[in-house]
C-alpha atoms as a PDB file:
ATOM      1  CA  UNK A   1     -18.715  -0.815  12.344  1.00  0.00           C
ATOM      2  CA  UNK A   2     -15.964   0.841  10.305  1.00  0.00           C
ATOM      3  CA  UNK A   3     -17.610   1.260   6.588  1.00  0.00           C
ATOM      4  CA  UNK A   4     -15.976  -0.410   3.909  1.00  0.00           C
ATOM      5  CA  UNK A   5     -14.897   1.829   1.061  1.00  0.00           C
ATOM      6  CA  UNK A   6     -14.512   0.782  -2.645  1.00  0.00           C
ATOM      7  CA  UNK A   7     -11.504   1.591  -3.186  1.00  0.00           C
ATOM      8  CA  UNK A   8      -8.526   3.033  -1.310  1.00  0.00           C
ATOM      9  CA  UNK A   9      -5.986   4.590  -3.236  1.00  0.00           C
ATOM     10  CA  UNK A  10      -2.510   4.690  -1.628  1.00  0.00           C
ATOM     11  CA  UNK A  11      -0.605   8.378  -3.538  1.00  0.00           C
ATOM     12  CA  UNK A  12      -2.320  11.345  -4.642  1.00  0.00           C
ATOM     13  CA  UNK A  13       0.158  12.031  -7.137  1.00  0.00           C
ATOM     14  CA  UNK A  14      -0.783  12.386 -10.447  1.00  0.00           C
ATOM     15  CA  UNK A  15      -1.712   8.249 -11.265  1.00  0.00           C
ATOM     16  CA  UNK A  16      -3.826   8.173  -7.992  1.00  0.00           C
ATOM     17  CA  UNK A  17      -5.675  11.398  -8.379  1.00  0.00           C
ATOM     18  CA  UNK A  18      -6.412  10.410 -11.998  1.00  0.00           C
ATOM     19  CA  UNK A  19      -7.513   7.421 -11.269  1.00  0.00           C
ATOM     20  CA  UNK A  20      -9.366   8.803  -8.149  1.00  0.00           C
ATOM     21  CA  UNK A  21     -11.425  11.115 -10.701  1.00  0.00           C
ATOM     22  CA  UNK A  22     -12.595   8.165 -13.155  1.00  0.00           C
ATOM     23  CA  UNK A  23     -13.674   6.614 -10.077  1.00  0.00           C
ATOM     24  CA  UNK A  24     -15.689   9.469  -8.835  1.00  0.00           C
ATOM     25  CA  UNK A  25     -17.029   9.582 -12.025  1.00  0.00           C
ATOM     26  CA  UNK A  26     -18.725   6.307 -11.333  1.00  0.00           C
ATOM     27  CA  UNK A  27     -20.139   7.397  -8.054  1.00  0.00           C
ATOM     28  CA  UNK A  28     -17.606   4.973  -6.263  1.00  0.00           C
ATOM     29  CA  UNK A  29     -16.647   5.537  -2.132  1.00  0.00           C
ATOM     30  CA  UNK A  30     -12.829   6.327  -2.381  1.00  0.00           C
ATOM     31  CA  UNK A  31     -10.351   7.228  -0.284  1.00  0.00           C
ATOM     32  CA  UNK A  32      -6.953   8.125  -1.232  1.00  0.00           C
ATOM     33  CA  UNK A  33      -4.110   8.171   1.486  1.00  0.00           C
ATOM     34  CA  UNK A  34      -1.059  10.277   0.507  1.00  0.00           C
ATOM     35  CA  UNK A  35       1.918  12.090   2.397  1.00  0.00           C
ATOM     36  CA  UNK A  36       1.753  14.950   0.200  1.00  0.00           C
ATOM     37  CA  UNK A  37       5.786  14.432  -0.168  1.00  0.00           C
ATOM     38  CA  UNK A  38       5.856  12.239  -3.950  1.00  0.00           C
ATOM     39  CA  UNK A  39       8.104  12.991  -6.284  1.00  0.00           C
ATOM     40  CA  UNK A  40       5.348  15.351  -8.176  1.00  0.00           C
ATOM     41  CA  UNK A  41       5.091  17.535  -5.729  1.00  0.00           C
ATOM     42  CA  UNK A  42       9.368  18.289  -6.544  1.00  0.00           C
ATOM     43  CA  UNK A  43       8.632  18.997 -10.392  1.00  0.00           C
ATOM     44  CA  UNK A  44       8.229  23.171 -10.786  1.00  0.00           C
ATOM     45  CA  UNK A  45       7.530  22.649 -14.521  1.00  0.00           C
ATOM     46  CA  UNK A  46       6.391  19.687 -16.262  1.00  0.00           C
ATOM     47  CA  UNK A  47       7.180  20.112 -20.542  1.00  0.00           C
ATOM     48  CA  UNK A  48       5.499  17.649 -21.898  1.00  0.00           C
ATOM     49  CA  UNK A  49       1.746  17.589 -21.040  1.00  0.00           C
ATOM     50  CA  UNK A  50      -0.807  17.963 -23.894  1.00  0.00           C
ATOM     51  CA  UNK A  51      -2.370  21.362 -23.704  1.00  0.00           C
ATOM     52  CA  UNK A  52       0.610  23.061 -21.170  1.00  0.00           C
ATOM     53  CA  UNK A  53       2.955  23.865 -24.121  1.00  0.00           C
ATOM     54  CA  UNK A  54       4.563  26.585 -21.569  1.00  0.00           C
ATOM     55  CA  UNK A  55       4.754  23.910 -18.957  1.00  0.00           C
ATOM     56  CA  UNK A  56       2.472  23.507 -15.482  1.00  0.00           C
ATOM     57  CA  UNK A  57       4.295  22.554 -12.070  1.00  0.00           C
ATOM     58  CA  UNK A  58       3.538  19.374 -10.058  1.00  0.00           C
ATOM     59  CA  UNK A  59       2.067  21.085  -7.091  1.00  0.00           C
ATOM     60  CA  UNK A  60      -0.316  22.834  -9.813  1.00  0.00           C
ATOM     61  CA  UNK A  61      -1.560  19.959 -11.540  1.00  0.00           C
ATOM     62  CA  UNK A  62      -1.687  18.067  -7.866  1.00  0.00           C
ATOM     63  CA  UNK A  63      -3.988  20.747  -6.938  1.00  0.00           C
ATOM     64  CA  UNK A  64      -6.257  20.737 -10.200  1.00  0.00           C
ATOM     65  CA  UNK A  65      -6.283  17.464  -9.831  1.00  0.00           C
ATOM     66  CA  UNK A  66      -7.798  17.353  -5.752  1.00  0.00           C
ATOM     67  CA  UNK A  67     -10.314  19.998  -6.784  1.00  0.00           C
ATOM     68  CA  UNK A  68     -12.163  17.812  -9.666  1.00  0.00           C
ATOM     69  CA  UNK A  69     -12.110  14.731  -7.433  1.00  0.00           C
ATOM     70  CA  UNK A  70     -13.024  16.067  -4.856  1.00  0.00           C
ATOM     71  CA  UNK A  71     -16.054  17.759  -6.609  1.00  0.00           C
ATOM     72  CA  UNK A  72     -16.681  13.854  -7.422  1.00  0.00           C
ATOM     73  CA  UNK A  73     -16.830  13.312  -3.818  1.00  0.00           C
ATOM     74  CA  UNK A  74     -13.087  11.996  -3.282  1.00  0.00           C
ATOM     75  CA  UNK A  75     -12.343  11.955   0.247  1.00  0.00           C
ATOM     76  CA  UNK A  76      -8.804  12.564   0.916  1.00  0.00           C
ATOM     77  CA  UNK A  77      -6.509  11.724   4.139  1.00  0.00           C
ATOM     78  CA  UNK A  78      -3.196  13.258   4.337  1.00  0.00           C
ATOM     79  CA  UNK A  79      -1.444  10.226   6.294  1.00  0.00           C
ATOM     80  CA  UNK A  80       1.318   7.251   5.826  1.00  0.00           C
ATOM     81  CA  UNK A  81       0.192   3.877   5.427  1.00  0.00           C
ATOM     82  CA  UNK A  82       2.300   1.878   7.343  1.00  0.00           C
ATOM     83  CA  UNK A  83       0.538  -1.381   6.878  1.00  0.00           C
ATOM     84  CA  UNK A  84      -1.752  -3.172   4.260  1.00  0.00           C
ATOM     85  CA  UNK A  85      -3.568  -6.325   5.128  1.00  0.00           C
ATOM     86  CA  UNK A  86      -6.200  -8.182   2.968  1.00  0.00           C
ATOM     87  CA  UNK A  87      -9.071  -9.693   5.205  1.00  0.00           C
ATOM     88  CA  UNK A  88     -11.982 -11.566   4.435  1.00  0.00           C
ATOM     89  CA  UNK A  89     -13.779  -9.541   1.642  1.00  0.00           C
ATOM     90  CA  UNK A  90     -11.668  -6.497   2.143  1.00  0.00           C
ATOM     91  CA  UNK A  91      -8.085  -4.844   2.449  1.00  0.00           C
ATOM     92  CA  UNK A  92      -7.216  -2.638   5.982  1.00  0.00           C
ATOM     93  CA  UNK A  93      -4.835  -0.038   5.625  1.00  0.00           C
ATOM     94  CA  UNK A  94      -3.401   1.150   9.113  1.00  0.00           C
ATOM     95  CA  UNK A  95      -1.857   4.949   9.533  1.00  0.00           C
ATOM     96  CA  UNK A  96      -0.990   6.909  11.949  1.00  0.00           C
ATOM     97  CA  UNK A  97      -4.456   8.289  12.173  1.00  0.00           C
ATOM     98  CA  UNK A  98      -6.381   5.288  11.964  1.00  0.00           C
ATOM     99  CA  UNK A  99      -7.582   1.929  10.239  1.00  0.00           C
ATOM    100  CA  UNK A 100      -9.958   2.134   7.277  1.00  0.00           C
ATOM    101  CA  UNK A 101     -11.093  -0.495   4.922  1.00  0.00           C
ATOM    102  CA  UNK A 102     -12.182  -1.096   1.609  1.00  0.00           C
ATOM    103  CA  UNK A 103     -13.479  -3.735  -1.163  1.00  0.00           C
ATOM    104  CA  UNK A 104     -10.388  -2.927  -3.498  1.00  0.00           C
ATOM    105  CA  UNK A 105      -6.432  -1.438  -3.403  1.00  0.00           C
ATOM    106  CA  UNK A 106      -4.551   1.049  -5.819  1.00  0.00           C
ATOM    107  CA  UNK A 107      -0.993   1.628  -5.527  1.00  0.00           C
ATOM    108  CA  UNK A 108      -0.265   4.681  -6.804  1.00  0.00           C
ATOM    109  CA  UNK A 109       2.934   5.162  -4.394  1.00  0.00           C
ATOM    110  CA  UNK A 110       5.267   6.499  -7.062  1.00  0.00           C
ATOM    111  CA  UNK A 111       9.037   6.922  -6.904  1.00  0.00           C
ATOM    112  CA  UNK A 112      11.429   9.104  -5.153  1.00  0.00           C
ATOM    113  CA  UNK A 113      14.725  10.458  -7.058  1.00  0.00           C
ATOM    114  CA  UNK A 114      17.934  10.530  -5.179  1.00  0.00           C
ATOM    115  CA  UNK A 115      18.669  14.086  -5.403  1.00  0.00           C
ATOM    116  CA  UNK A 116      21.919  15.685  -4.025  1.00  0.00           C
ATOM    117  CA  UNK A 117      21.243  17.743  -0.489  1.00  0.00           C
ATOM    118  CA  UNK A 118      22.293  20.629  -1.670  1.00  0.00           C
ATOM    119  CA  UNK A 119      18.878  22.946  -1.385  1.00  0.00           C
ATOM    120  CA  UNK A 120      19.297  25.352  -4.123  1.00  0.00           C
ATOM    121  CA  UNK A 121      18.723  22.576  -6.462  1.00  0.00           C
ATOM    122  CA  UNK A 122      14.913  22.178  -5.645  1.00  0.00           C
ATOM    123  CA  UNK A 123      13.623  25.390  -6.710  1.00  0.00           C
ATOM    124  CA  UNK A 124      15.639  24.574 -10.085  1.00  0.00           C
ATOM    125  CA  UNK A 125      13.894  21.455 -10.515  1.00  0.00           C
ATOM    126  CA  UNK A 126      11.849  21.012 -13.856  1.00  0.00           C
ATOM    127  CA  UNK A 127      12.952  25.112 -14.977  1.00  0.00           C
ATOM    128  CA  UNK A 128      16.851  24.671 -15.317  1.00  0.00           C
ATOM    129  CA  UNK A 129      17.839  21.101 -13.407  1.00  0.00           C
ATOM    130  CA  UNK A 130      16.247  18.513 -14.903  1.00  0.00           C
ATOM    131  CA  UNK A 131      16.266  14.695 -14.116  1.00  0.00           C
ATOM    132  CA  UNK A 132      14.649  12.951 -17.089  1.00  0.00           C
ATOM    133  CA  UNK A 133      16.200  13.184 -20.894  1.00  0.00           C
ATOM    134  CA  UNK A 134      12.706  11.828 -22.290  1.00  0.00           C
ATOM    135  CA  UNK A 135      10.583  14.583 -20.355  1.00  0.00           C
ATOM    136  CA  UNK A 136      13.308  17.557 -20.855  1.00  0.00           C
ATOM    137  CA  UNK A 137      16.167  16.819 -23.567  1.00  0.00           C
ATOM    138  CA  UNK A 138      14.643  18.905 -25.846  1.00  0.00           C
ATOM    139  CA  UNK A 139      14.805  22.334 -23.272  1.00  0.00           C
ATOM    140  CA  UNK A 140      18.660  22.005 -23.328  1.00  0.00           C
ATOM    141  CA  UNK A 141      19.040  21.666 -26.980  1.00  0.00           C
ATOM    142  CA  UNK A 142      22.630  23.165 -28.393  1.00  0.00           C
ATOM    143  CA  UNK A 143      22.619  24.354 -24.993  1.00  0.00           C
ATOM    144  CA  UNK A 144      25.468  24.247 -22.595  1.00  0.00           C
ATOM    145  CA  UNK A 145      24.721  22.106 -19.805  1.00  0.00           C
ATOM    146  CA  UNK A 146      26.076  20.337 -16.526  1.00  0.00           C
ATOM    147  CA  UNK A 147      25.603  16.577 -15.772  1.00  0.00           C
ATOM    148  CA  UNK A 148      25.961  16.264 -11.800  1.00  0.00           C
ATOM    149  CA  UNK A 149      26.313  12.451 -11.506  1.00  0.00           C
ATOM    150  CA  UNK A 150      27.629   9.064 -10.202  1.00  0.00           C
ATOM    151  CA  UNK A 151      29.793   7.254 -11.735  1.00  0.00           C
ATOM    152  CA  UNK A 152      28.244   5.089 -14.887  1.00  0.00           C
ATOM    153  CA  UNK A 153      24.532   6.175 -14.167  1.00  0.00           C
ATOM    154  CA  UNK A 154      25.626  10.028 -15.105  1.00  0.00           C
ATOM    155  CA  UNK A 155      28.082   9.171 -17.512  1.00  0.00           C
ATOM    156  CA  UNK A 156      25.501   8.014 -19.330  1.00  0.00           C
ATOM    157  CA  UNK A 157      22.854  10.479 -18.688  1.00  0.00           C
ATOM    158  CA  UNK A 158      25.628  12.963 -20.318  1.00  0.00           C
ATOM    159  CA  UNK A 159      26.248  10.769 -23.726  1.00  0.00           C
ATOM    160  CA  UNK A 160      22.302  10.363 -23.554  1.00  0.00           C
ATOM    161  CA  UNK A 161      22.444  13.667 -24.013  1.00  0.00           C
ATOM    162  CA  UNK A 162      24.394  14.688 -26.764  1.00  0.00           C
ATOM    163  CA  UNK A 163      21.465  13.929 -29.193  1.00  0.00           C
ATOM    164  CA  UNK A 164      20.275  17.621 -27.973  1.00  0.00           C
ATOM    165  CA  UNK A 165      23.687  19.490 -27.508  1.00  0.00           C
ATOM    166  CA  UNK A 166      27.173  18.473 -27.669  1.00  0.00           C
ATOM    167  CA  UNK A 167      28.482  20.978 -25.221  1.00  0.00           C
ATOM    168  CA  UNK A 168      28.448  18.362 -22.136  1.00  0.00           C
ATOM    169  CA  UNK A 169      30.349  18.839 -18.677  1.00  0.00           C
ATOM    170  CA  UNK A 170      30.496  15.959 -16.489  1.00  0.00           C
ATOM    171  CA  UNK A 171      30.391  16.219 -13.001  1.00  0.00           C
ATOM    172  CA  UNK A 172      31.560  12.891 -10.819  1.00  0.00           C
ATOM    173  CA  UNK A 173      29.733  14.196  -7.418  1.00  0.00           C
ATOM    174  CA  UNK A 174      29.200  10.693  -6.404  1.00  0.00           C
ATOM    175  CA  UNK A 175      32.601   9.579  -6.773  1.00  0.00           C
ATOM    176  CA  UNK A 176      32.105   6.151  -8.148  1.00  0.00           C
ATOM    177  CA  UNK A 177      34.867   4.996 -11.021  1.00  0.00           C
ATOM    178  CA  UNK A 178      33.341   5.099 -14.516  1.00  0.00           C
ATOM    179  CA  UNK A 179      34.081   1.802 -16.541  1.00  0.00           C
ATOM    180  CA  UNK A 180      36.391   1.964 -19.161  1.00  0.00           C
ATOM    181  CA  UNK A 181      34.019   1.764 -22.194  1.00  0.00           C
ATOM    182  CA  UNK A 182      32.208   4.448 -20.784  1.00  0.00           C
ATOM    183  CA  UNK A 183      35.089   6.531 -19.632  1.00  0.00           C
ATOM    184  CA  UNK A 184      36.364   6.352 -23.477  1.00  0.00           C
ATOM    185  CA  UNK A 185      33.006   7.349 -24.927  1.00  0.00           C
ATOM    186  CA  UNK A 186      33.085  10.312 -22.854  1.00  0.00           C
ATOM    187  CA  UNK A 187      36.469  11.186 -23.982  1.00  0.00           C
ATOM    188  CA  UNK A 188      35.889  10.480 -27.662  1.00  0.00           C
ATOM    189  CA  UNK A 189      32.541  12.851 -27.663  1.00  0.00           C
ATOM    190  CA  UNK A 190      34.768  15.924 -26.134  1.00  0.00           C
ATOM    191  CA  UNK A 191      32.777  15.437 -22.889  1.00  0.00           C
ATOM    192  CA  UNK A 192      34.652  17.076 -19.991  1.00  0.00           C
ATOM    193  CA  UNK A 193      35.211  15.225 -16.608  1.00  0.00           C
ATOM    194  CA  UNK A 194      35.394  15.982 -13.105  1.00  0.00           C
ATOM    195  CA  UNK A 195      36.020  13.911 -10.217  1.00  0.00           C
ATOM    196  CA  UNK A 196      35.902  16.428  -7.397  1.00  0.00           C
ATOM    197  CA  UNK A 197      32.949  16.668  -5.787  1.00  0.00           C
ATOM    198  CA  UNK A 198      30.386  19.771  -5.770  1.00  0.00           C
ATOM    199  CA  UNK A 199      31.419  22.063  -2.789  1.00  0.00           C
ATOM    200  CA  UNK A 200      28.309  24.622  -3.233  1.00  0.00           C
ATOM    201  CA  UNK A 201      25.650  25.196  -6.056  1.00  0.00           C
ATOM    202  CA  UNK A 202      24.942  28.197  -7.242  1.00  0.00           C
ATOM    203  CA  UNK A 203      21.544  29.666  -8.244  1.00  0.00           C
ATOM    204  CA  UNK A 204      19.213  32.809  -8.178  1.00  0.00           C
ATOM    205  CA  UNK A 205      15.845  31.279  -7.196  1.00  0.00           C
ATOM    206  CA  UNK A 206      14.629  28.887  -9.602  1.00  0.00           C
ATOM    207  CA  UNK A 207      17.846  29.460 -12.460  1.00  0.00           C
ATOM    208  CA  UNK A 208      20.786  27.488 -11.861  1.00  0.00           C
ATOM    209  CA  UNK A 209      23.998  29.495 -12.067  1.00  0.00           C
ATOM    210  CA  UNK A 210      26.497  26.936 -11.486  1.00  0.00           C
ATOM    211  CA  UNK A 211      28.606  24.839  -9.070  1.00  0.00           C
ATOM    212  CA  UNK A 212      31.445  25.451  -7.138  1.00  0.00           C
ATOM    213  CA  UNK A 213      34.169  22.269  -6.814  1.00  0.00           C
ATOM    214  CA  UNK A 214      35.858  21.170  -3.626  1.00  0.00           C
ATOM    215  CA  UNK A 215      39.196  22.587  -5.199  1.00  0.00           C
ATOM    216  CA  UNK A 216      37.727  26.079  -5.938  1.00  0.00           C
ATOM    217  CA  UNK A 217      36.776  25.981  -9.282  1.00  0.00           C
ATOM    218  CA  UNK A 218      33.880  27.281 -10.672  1.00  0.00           C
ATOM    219  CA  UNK A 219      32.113  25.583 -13.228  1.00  0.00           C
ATOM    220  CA  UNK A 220      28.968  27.772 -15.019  1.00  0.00           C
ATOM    221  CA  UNK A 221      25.685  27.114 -16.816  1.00  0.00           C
ATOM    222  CA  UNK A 222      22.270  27.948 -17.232  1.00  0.00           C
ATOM    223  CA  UNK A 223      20.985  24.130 -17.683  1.00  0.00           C
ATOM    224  CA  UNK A 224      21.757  20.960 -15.487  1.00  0.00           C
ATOM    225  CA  UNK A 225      21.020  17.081 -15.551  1.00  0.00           C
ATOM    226  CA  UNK A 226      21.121  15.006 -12.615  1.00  0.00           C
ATOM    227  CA  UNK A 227      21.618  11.043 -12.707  1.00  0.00           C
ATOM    228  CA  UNK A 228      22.939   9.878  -9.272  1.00  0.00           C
ATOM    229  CA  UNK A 229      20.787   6.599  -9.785  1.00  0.00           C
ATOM    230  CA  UNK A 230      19.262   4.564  -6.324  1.00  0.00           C
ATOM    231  CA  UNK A 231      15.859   6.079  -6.850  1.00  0.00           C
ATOM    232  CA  UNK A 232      13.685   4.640  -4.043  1.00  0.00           C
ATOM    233  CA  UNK A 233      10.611   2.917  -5.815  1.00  0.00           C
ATOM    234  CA  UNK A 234       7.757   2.626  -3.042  1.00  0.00           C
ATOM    235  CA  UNK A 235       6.792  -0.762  -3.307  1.00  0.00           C
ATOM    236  CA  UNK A 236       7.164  -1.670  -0.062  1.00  0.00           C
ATOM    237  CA  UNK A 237       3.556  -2.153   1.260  1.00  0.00           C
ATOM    238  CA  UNK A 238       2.967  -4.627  -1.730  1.00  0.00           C
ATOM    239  CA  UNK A 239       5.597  -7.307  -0.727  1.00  0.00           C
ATOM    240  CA  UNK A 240       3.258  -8.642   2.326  1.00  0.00           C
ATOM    241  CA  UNK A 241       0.342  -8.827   0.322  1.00  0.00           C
ATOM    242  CA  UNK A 242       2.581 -11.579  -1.850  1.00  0.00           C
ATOM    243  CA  UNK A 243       2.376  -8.676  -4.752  1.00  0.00           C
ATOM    244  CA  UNK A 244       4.861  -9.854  -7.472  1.00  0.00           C
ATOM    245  CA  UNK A 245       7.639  -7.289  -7.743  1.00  0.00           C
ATOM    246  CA  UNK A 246      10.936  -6.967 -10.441  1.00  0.00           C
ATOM    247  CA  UNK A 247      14.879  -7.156  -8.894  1.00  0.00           C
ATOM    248  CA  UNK A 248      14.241  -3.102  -9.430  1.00  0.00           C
ATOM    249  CA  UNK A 249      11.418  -3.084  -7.014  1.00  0.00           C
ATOM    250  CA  UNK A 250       8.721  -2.050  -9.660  1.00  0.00           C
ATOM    251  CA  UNK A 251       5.277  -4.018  -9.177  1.00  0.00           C
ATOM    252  CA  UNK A 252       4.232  -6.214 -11.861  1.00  0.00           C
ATOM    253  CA  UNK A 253       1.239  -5.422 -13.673  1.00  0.00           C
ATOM    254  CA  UNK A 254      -1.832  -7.149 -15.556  1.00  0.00           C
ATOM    255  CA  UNK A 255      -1.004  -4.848 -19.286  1.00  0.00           C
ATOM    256  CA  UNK A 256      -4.392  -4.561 -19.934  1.00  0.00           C
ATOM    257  CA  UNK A 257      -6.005  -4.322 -16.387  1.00  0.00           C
ATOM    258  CA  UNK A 258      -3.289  -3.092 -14.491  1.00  0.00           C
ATOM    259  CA  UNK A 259      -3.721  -5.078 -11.784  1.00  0.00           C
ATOM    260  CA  UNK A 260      -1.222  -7.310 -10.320  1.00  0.00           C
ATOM    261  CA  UNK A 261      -1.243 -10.882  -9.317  1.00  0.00           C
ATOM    262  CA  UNK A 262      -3.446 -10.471  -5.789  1.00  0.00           C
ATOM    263  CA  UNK A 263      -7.061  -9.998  -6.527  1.00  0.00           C
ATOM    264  CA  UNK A 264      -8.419  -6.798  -6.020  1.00  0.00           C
ATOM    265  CA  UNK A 265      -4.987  -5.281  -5.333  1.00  0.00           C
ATOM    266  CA  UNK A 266      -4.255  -2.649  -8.920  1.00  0.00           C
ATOM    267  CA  UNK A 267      -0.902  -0.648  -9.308  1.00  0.00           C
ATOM    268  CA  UNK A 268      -0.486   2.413 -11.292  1.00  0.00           C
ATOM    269  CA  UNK A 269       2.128   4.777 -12.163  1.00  0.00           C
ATOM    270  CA  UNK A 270       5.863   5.152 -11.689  1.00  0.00           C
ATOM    271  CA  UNK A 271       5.975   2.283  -9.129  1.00  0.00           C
ATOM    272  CA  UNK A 272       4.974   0.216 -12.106  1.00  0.00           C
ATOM    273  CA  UNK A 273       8.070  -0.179 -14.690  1.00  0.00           C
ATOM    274  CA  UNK A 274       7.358   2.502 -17.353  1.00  0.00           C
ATOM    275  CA  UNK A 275       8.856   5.103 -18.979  1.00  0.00           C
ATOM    276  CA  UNK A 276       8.015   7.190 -15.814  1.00  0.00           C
ATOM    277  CA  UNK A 277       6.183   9.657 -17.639  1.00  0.00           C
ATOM    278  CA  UNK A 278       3.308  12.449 -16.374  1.00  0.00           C
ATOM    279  CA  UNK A 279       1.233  11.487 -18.907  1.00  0.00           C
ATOM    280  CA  UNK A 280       1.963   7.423 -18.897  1.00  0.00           C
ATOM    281  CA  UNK A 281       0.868   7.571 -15.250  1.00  0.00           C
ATOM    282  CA  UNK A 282      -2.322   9.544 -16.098  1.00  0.00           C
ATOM    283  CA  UNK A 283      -3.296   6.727 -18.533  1.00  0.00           C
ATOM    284  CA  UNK A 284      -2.519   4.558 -15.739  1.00  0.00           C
ATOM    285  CA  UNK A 285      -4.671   5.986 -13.627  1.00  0.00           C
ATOM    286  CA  UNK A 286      -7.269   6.100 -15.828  1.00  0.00           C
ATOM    287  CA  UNK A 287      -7.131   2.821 -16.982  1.00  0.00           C
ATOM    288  CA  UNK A 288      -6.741   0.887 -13.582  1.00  0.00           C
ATOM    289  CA  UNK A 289      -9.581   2.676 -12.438  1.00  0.00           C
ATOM    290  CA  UNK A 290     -12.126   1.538 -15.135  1.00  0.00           C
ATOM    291  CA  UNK A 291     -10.773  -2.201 -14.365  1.00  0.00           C
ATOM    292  CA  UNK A 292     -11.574  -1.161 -10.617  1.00  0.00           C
ATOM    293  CA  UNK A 293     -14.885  -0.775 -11.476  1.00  0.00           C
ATOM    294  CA  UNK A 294     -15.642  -3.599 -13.843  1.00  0.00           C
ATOM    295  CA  UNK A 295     -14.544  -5.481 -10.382  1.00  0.00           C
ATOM    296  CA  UNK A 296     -16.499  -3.544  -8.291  1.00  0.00           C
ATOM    297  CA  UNK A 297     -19.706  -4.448 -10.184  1.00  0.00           C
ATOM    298  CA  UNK A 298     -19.004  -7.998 -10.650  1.00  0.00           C
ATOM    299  CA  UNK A 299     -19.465  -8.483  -6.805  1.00  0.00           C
ATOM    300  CA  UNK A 300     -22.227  -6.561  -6.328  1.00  0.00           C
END
C-alpha cells in the first residue's frame, strides 16, 4: 500500500519551502513536488528581504531554503504534477514518476512572468532588469532607465515609475496601441516613445547595456523595467478540484487560514492574489502551514 503523506506541497519556491519548514518543524510526513523552473529560480537578486540589505538571488535562498527542510526531514521530488484528485480521506497527485498520496494539499505553484526571448535579459534579471516597481523602484532612483513594454501594461509601468526618476524611455516591443489617456500622460511627463520593436539587447553578463531597434538605433542604459503583462498564474491543477479561482486566475483564499474553499486543499504564495512579494509569500507559507497542522491534528 502506497503510504499516505500529510501533506504534499505542489512548488518549492519560496511559499512552499517555507511552509515545508514549519511543517517539518512539527514532525509532519511532507512531500513537496516542484519542477525546479518557478519564477524564483529567474530572480539573481532579491532587494527587499529583511537581513539581505545587499540583496540574495532566488536560486540562493531556494537552496537555503531545501537544506533546513530537509534537515526537518522534507522529502523532495523534482517532478510535474499533471493531475490532482481528492479520494476518500486523501488527495493523489499523479507525475511523471509516479502517484503519491496524502491527508492534505498546498499550492504553492507560483507565477510565471512573460519575459521577452531575448536571452541576455536573464542574467540581468533582479541586478539591472527588473520586473516589479514595489520590489525594485527604489534601485533605479534619479536613474536613467528603459521600460521594454506592451502597449498600456508598460506605459504604465513607466509613469509608475517616475516616483523614483523622471528620466523614462519607453519601449513599445509588444506593439499594442496605447490608449489615448495614457498616450497623453506619457507625453505630458517628457516620457519618450518607441514603437519599433527591440532588434537585439545588449549586455555584459549580468549589466544591461542597452537595446538595439529594428531601424538601427541604439538606445542605452544601465537600468531596465519590463511590463509585457499575460503572466501565466499556475492555477491550473486547482480548477478540477472545484477550487474557487478570480477572472485573473489567482486562487481564492481563507485570509486567516489560507485555505481555499475545498477542505484540506491550502494555497500560498503568488498564485494567491497578493502583492507578489518574497516576503508576502514567506508569511504565506508560514501561515498556511500552521493551519495545515491545526487540521492535521483535528483528525487524528
Amino acid at each position: 500500500m502506497t503510504k499516505i503523506l500529510d501533506c504534499i506541497i505542489i512548488g518549492g519556491g519560496i511559499a512552499g519551502l517555507q511552509a515545508a519548514i514549519q511543517l517539518g518543524r512539527y514532525n509532519h510526513d511532507v512531500l513537496i513536488i516542484d519542477a525546479e523552473d518557478g519564477r524564483s529560480t529567474i530572480c539573481k537578486s532579491y532587494h527587499n528581504i529583511l537581513g539581505y540589505p545587499n540583496g540574495i538571488s532566488g536560486s540562493e535562498l531556494r537552496s537555503l531554503g531545501r537544506k533546513q527542510a530537509e534537515s526537518l526531514g522534507v522529502e523532495f521530488l523534482k517532478s510535474t504534477v499533471t493531475s490532482l484528485k481528492k479520494e476518500e480521506g486523501h488527495f493523489t497527485a499523479a507525475t511523471e514518476k509516479g502517484l503519491f498520496q496524502s491527508r492534505k494539499i498546498l499550492l504553492a505553484t507560483g507565477v510565471m512572468d512573460n519575459i521577452p526571448p531575448f536571452a541576455e535579459l536573464y542574467p540581468c534579471l533582479g541586478i539591472s532588469v527588473y520586473l516589479c516597481p514595489d520590489c525594485d523602484g527604489y534601485e533605479v532612483k534619479d536613474k536613467k532607465t528603459i521600460v521594454i513594454g506592451n502597449g498600456n501594461v508598460g506605459a504604465n509601468m513607466a509613469l509608475t515609475l517616475l516616483y523614483w526618476t523622471s528620466d523614462i524611455t519607453y519601449i513599445n516591443h509588444g506593439g499594442e496601441t496605447t490608449c489615448e489617456k495614457l498616450a497623453r500622460q506619457l507625453s505630458d511627463s517628457g516620457i519618450s516613445v518607441y514603437t519599433e520593436r527591440i532588434d537585439r539587447v545588449l549586455a555584459d553578463d549580468s549589466q544591461i547595456k542597452g537595446y538595439v531597434l529594428e531601424n538601427g538605433k541604439m538606445l542605452e542604459t544601465k537600468h531596465s523595467f519590463i511590463a509585457f503583462g499575460g503572466n501565466k498564474v499556475k492555477s491550473d491543477l486547482a480548477v478540477p478540484l472545484g477550487v474557487e479561482i478570480m477572472e485573473n486566475n489567482h486562487i481564492i483564499v481563507n485570509a486567516r487560514t489560507k485555505m481555499t474553499n475545498i477542505d484540506g486543499v491550502w494555497a500560498a504564495g503568488d498564485v494567491v492574489a497578493h502583492s507578489e512579494q518574497v516576503t508576502i509569500a514567506m508569511g504565506e507559507g508560514s501561515q498556511a502551514a500552521i493551519w495545515i497542522h491545526k487540521a492535521l491534528l483535528k483528525d487524528s
